[in-house]
N, C-alpha and C. Protein backbone atom coordinates (compact mmCIF):
# COMPACT_ATOMS: atom_id res chain seq x y z
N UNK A 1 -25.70 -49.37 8.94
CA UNK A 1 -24.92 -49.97 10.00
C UNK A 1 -25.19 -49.28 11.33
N UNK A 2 -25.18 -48.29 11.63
CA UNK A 2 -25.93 -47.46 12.72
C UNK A 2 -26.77 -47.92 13.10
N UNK A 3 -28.19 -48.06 12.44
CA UNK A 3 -29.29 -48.46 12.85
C UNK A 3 -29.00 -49.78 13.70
N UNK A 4 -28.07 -50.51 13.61
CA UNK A 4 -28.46 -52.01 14.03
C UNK A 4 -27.41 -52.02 15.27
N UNK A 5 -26.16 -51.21 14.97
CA UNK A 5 -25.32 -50.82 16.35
C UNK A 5 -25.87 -50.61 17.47
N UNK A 6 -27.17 -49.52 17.12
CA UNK A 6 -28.42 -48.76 17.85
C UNK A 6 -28.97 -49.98 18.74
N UNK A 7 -29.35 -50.90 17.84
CA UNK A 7 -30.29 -51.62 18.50
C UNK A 7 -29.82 -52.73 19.20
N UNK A 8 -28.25 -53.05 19.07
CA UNK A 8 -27.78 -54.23 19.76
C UNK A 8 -27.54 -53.06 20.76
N UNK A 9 -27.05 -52.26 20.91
CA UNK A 9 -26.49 -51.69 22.18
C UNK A 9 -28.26 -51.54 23.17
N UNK A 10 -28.62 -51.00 22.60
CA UNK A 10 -30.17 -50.97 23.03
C UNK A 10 -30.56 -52.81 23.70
N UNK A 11 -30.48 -53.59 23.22
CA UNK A 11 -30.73 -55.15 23.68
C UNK A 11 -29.75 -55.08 24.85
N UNK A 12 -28.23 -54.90 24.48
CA UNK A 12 -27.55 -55.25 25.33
C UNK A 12 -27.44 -54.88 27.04
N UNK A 13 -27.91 -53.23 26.73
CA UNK A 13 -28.32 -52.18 28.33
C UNK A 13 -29.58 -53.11 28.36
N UNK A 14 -30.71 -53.82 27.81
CA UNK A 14 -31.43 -54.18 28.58
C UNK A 14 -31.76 -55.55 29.46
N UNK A 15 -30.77 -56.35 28.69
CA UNK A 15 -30.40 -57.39 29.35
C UNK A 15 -29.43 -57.06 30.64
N UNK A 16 -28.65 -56.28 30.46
CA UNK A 16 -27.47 -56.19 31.65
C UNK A 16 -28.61 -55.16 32.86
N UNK A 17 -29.57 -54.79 32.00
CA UNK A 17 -30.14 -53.91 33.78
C UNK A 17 -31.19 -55.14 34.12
N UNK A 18 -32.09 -56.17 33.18
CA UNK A 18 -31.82 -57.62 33.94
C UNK A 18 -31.80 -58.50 34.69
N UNK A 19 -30.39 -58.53 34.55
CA UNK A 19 -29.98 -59.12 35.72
C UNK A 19 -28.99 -58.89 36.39
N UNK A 20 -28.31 -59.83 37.09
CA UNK A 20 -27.13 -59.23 38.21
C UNK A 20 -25.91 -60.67 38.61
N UNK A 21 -25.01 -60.12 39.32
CA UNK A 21 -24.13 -61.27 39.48
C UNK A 21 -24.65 -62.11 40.09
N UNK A 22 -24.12 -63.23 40.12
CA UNK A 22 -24.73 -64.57 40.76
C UNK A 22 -24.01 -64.71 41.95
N UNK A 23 -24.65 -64.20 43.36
CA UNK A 23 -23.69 -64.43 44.11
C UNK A 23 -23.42 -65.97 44.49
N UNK A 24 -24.21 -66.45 44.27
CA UNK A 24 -23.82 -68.22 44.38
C UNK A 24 -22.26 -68.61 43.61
N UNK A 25 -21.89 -67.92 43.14
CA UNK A 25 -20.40 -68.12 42.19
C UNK A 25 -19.18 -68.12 42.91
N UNK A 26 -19.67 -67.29 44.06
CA UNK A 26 -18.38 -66.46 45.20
C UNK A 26 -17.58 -67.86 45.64
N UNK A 27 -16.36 -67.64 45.50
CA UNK A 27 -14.87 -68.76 45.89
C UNK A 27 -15.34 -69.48 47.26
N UNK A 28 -16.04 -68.15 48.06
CA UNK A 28 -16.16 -68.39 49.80
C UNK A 28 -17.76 -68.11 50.29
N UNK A 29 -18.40 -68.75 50.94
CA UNK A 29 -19.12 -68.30 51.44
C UNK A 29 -19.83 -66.98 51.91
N UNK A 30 -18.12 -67.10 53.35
CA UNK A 30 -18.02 -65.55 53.90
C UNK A 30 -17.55 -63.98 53.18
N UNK A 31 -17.82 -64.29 51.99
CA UNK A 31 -16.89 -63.16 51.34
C UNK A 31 -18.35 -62.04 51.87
N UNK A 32 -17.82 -61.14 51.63
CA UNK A 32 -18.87 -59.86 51.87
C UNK A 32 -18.80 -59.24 50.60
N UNK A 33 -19.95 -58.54 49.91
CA UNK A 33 -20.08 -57.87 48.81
C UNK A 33 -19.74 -56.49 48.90
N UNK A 34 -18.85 -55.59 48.40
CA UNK A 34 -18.36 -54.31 48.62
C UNK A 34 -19.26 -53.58 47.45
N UNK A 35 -19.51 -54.09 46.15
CA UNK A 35 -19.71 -53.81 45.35
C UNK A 35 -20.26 -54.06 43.75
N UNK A 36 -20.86 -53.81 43.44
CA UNK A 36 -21.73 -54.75 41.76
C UNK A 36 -22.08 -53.63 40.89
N UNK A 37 -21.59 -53.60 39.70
CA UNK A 37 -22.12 -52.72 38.69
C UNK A 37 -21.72 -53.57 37.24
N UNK A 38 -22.13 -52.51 36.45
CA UNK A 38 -22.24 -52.82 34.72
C UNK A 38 -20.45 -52.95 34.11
N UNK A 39 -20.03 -53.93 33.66
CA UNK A 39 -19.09 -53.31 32.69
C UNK A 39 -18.35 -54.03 31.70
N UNK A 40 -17.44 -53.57 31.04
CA UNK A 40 -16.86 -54.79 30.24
C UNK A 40 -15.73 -55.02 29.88
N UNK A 41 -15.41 -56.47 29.51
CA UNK A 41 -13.64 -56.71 30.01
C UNK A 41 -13.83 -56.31 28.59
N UNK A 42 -12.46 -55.89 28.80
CA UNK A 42 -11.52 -55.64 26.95
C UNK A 42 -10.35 -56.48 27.28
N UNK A 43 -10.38 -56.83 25.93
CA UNK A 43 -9.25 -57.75 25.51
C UNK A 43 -9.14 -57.73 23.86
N UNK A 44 -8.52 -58.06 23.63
CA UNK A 44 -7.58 -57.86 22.24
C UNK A 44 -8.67 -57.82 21.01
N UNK A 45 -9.03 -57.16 20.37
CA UNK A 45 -10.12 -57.50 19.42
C UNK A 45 -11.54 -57.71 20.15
N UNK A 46 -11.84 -57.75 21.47
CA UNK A 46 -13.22 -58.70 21.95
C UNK A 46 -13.10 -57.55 23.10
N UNK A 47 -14.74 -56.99 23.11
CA UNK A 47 -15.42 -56.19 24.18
C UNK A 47 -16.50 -57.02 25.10
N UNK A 48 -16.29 -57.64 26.16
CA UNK A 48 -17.28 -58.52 26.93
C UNK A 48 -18.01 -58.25 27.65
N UNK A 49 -18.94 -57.62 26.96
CA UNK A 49 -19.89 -56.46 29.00
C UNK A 49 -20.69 -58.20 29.91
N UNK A 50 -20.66 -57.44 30.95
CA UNK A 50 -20.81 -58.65 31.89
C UNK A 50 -21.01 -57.26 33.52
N UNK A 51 -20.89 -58.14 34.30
CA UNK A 51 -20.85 -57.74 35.73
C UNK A 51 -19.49 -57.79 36.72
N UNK A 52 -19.24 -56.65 37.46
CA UNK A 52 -18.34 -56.40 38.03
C UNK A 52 -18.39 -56.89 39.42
N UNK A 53 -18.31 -57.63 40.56
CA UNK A 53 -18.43 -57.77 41.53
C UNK A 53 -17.63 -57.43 42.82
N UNK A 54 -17.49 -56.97 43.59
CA UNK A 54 -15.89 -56.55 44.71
C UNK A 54 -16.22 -57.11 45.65
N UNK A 55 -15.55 -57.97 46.11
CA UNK A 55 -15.77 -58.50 47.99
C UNK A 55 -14.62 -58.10 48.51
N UNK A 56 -14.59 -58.76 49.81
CA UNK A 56 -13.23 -58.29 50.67
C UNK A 56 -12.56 -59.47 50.18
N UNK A 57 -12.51 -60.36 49.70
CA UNK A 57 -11.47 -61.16 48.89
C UNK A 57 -11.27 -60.83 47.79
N UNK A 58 -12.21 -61.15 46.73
CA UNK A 58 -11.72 -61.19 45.52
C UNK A 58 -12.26 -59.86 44.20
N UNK A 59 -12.31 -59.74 43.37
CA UNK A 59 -12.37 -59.15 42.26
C UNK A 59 -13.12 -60.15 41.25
N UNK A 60 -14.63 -60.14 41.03
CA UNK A 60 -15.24 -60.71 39.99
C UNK A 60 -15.72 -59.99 38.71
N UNK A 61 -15.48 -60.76 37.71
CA UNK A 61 -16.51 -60.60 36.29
C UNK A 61 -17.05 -61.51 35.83
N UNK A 62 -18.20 -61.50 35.82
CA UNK A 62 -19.11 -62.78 35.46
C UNK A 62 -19.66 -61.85 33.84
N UNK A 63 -19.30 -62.90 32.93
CA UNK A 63 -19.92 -61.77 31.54
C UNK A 63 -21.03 -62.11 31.10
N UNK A 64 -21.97 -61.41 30.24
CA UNK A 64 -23.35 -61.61 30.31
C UNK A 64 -23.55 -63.11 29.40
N UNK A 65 -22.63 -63.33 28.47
CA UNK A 65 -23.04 -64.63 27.88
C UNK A 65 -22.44 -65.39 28.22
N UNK A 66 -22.02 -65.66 29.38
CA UNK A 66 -21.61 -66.95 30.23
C UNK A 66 -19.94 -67.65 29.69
N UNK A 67 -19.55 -67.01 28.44
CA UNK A 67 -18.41 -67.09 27.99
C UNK A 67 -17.26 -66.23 28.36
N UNK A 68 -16.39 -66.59 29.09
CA UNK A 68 -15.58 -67.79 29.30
C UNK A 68 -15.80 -68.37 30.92
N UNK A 69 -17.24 -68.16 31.36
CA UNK A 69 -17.49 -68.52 32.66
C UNK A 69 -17.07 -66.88 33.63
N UNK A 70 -16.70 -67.64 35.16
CA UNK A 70 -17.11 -66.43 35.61
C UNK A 70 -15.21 -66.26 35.92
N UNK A 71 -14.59 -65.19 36.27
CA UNK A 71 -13.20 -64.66 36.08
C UNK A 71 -12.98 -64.40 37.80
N UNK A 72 -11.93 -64.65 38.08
CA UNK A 72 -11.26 -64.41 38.99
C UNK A 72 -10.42 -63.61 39.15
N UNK A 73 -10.10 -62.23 38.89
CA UNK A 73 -8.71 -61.40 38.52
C UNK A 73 -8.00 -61.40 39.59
N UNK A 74 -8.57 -61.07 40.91
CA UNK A 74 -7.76 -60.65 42.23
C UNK A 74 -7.70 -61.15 43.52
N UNK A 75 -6.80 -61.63 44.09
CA UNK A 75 -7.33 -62.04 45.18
C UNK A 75 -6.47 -61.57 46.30
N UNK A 76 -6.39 -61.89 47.53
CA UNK A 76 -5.57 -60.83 48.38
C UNK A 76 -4.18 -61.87 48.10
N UNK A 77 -3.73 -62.51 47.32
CA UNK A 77 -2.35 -63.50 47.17
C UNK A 77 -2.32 -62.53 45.80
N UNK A 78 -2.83 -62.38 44.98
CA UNK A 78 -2.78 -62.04 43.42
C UNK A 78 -3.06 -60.94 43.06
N UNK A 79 -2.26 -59.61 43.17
CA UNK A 79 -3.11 -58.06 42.81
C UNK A 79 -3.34 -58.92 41.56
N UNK A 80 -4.18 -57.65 40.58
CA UNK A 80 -4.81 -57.20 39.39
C UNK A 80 -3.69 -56.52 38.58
N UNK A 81 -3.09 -57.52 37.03
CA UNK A 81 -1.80 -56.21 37.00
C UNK A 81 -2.36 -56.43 35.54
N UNK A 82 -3.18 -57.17 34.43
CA UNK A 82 -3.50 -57.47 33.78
C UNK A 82 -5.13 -57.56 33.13
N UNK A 83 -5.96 -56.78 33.70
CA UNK A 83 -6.96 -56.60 33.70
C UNK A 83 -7.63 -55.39 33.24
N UNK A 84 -8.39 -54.98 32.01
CA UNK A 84 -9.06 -54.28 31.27
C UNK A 84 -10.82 -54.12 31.82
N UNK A 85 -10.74 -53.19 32.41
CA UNK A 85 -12.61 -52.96 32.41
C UNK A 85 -12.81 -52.15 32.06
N UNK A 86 -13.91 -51.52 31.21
CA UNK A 86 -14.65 -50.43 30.98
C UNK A 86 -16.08 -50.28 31.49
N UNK A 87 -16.07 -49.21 31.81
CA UNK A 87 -17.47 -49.00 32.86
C UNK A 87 -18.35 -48.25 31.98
N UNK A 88 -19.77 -48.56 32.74
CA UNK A 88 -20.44 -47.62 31.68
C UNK A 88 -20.84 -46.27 32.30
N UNK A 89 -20.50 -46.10 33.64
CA UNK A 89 -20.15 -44.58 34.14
C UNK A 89 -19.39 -44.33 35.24
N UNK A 90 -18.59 -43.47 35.48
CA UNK A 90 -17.90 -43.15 36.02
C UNK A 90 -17.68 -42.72 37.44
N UNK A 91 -18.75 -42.91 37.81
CA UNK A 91 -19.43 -43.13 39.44
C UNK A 91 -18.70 -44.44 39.85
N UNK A 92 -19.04 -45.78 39.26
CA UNK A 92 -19.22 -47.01 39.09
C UNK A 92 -17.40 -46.92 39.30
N UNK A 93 -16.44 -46.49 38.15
CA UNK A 93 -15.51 -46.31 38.24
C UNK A 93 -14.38 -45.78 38.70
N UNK A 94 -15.02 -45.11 39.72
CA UNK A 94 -14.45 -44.15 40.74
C UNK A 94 -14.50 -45.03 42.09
N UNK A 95 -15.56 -45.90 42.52
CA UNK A 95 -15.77 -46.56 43.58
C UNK A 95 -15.00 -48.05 43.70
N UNK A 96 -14.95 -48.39 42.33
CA UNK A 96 -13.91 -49.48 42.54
C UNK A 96 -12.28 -49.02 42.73
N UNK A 97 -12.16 -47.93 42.14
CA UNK A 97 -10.74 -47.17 41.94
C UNK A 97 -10.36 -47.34 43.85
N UNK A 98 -11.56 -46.44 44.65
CA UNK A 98 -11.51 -46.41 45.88
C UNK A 98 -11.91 -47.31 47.25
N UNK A 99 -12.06 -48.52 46.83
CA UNK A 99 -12.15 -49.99 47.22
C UNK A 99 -10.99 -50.74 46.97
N UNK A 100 -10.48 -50.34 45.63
CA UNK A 100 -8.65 -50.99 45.57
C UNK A 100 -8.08 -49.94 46.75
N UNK A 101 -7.81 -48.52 46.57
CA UNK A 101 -7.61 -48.34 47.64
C UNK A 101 -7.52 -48.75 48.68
N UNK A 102 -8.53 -48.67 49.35
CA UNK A 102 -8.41 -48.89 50.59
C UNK A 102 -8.31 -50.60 51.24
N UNK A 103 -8.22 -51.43 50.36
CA UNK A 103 -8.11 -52.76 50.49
C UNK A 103 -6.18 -53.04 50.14
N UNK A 104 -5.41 -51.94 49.14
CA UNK A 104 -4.09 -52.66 49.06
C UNK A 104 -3.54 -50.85 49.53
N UNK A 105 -2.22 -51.24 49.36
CA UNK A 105 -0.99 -50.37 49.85
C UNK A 105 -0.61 -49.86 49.08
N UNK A 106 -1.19 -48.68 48.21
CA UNK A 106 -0.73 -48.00 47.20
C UNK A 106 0.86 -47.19 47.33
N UNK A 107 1.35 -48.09 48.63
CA UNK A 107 2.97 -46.50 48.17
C UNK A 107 3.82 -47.95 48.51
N UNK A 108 3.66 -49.55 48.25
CA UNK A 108 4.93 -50.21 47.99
C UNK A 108 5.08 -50.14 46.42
N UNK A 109 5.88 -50.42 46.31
CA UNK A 109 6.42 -50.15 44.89
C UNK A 109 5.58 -51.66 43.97
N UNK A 110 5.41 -52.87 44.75
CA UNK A 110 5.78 -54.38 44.19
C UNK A 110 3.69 -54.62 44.25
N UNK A 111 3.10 -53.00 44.39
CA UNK A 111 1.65 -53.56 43.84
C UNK A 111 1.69 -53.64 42.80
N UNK A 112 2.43 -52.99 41.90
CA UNK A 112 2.53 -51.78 40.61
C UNK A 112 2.90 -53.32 40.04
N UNK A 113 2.47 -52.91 38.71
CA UNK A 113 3.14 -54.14 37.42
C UNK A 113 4.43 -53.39 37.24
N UNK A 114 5.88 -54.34 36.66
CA UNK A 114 6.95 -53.72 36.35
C UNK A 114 6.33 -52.77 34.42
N UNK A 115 6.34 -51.23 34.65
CA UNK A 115 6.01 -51.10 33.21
C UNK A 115 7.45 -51.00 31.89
N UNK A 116 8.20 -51.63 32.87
CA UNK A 116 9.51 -51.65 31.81
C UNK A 116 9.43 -52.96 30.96
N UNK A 117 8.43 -54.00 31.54
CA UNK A 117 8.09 -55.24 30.41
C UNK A 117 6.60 -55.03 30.07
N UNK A 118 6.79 -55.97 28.53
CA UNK A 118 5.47 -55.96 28.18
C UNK A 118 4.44 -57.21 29.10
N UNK A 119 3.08 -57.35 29.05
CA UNK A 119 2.50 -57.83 29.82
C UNK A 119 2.71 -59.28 29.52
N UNK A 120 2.77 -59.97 28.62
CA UNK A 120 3.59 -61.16 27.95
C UNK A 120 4.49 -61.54 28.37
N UNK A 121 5.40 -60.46 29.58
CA UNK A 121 6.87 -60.98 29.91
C UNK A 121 6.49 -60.74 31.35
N UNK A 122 5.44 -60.64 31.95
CA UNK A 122 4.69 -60.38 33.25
C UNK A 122 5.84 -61.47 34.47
N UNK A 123 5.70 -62.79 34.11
CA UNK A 123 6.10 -64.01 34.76
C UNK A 123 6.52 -64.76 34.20
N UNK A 124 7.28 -65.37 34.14
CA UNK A 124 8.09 -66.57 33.63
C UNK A 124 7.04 -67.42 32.68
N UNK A 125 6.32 -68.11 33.61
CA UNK A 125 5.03 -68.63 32.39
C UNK A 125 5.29 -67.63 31.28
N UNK A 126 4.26 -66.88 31.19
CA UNK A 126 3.52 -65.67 30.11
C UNK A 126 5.33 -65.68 29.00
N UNK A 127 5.84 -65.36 29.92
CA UNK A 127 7.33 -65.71 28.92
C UNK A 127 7.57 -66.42 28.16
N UNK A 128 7.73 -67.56 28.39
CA UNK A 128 7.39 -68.68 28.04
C UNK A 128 6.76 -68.98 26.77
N UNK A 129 5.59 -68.56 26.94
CA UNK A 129 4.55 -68.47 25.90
C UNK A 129 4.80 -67.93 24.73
N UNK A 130 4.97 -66.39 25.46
CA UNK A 130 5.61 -65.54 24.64
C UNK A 130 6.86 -66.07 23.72
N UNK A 131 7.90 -66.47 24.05
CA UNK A 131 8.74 -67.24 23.40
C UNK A 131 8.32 -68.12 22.18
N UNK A 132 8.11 -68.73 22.91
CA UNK A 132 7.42 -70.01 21.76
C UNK A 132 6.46 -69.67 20.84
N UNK A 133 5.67 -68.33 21.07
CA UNK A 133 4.77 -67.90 19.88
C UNK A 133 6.05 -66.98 19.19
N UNK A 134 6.46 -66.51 19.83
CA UNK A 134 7.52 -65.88 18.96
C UNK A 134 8.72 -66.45 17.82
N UNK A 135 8.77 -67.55 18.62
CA UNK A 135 10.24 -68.18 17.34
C UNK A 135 9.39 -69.35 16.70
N UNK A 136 7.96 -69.61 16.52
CA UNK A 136 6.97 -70.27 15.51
C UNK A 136 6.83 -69.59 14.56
N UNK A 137 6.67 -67.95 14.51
CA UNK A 137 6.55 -67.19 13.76
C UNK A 137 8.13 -66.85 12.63
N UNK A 138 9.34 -67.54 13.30
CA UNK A 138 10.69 -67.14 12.56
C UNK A 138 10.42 -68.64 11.92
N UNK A 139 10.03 -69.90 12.39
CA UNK A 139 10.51 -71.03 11.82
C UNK A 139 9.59 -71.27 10.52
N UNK A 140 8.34 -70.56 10.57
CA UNK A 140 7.59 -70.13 8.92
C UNK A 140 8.45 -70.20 7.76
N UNK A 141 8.12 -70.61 6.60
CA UNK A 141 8.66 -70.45 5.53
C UNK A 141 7.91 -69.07 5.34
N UNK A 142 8.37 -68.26 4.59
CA UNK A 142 8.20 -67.22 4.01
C UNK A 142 7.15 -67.96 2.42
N UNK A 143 5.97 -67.00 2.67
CA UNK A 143 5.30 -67.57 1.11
C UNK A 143 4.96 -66.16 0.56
């Protein structure tokens, strides 16, 4: 099992050095590029390496197999309160850290996600959801 871990990770760094984001994807024209590196969304069970993009608008991930298209996380209406990246070094991860910076207002309180709910109870929607997956799971018969 090693051996073949080896070699997808090996395929995978060589496809992602590659290629690069598509800036043809950008929401706006005028956006300006702050930033592009390697990385990958996490989400529940599923690791997606893809590309990171930063403009002065938005926050992109375009992932390398085109699934689920390209992501929108942030925009100057919408912080980022729900969003998983892993970088593949820490240079990379330090510079976006300091681009949020200096693009939002780190000392109001209302950038911050509330961490007294879970991310499921984020907004009314997500609630919602949450709900209804929740009392599907009580209306089960027991087998």
């Amino acid at each position: 099992m090693g051996d073949q871990a080896a070699m997808i990770t090996a395929i995978l760094q060589s496809r992602l050095a590659r290629t690069s984001f598509d800036k043809n994807r950008f929401q706006s024209i005028s956006e300006t590029l702050h930033m592009e590196c390697k990385a990958e969304m996490v989400t529940p069970l599923v690791t997606n390496p893809g590309h990171v993009c930063v403009t002065d608008a938005n926050l992109y991930f375009q992932p390398l197999n085109g699934y689920p298209g390209l992501e929108v996380f942030c925009t100057e209406n919408d912080l980022c309160s729900d969003i998983y990246l892993k970088f593949y070094n820490c240079q990379d991860r330090d510079e976006l850290y300091f681009l949020i910076a200096t693009y939002i207002d780190l000392t109001k309180p209302e950038t911050f996600r509330d961490l007294s709910k879970p991310i499921g109870a984020l907004n009314k929607e997500r609630l919602d959801r949450l709900l209804v997956v929740r009392l599907s799971f009580h209306k089960q018969p027991n087998t």
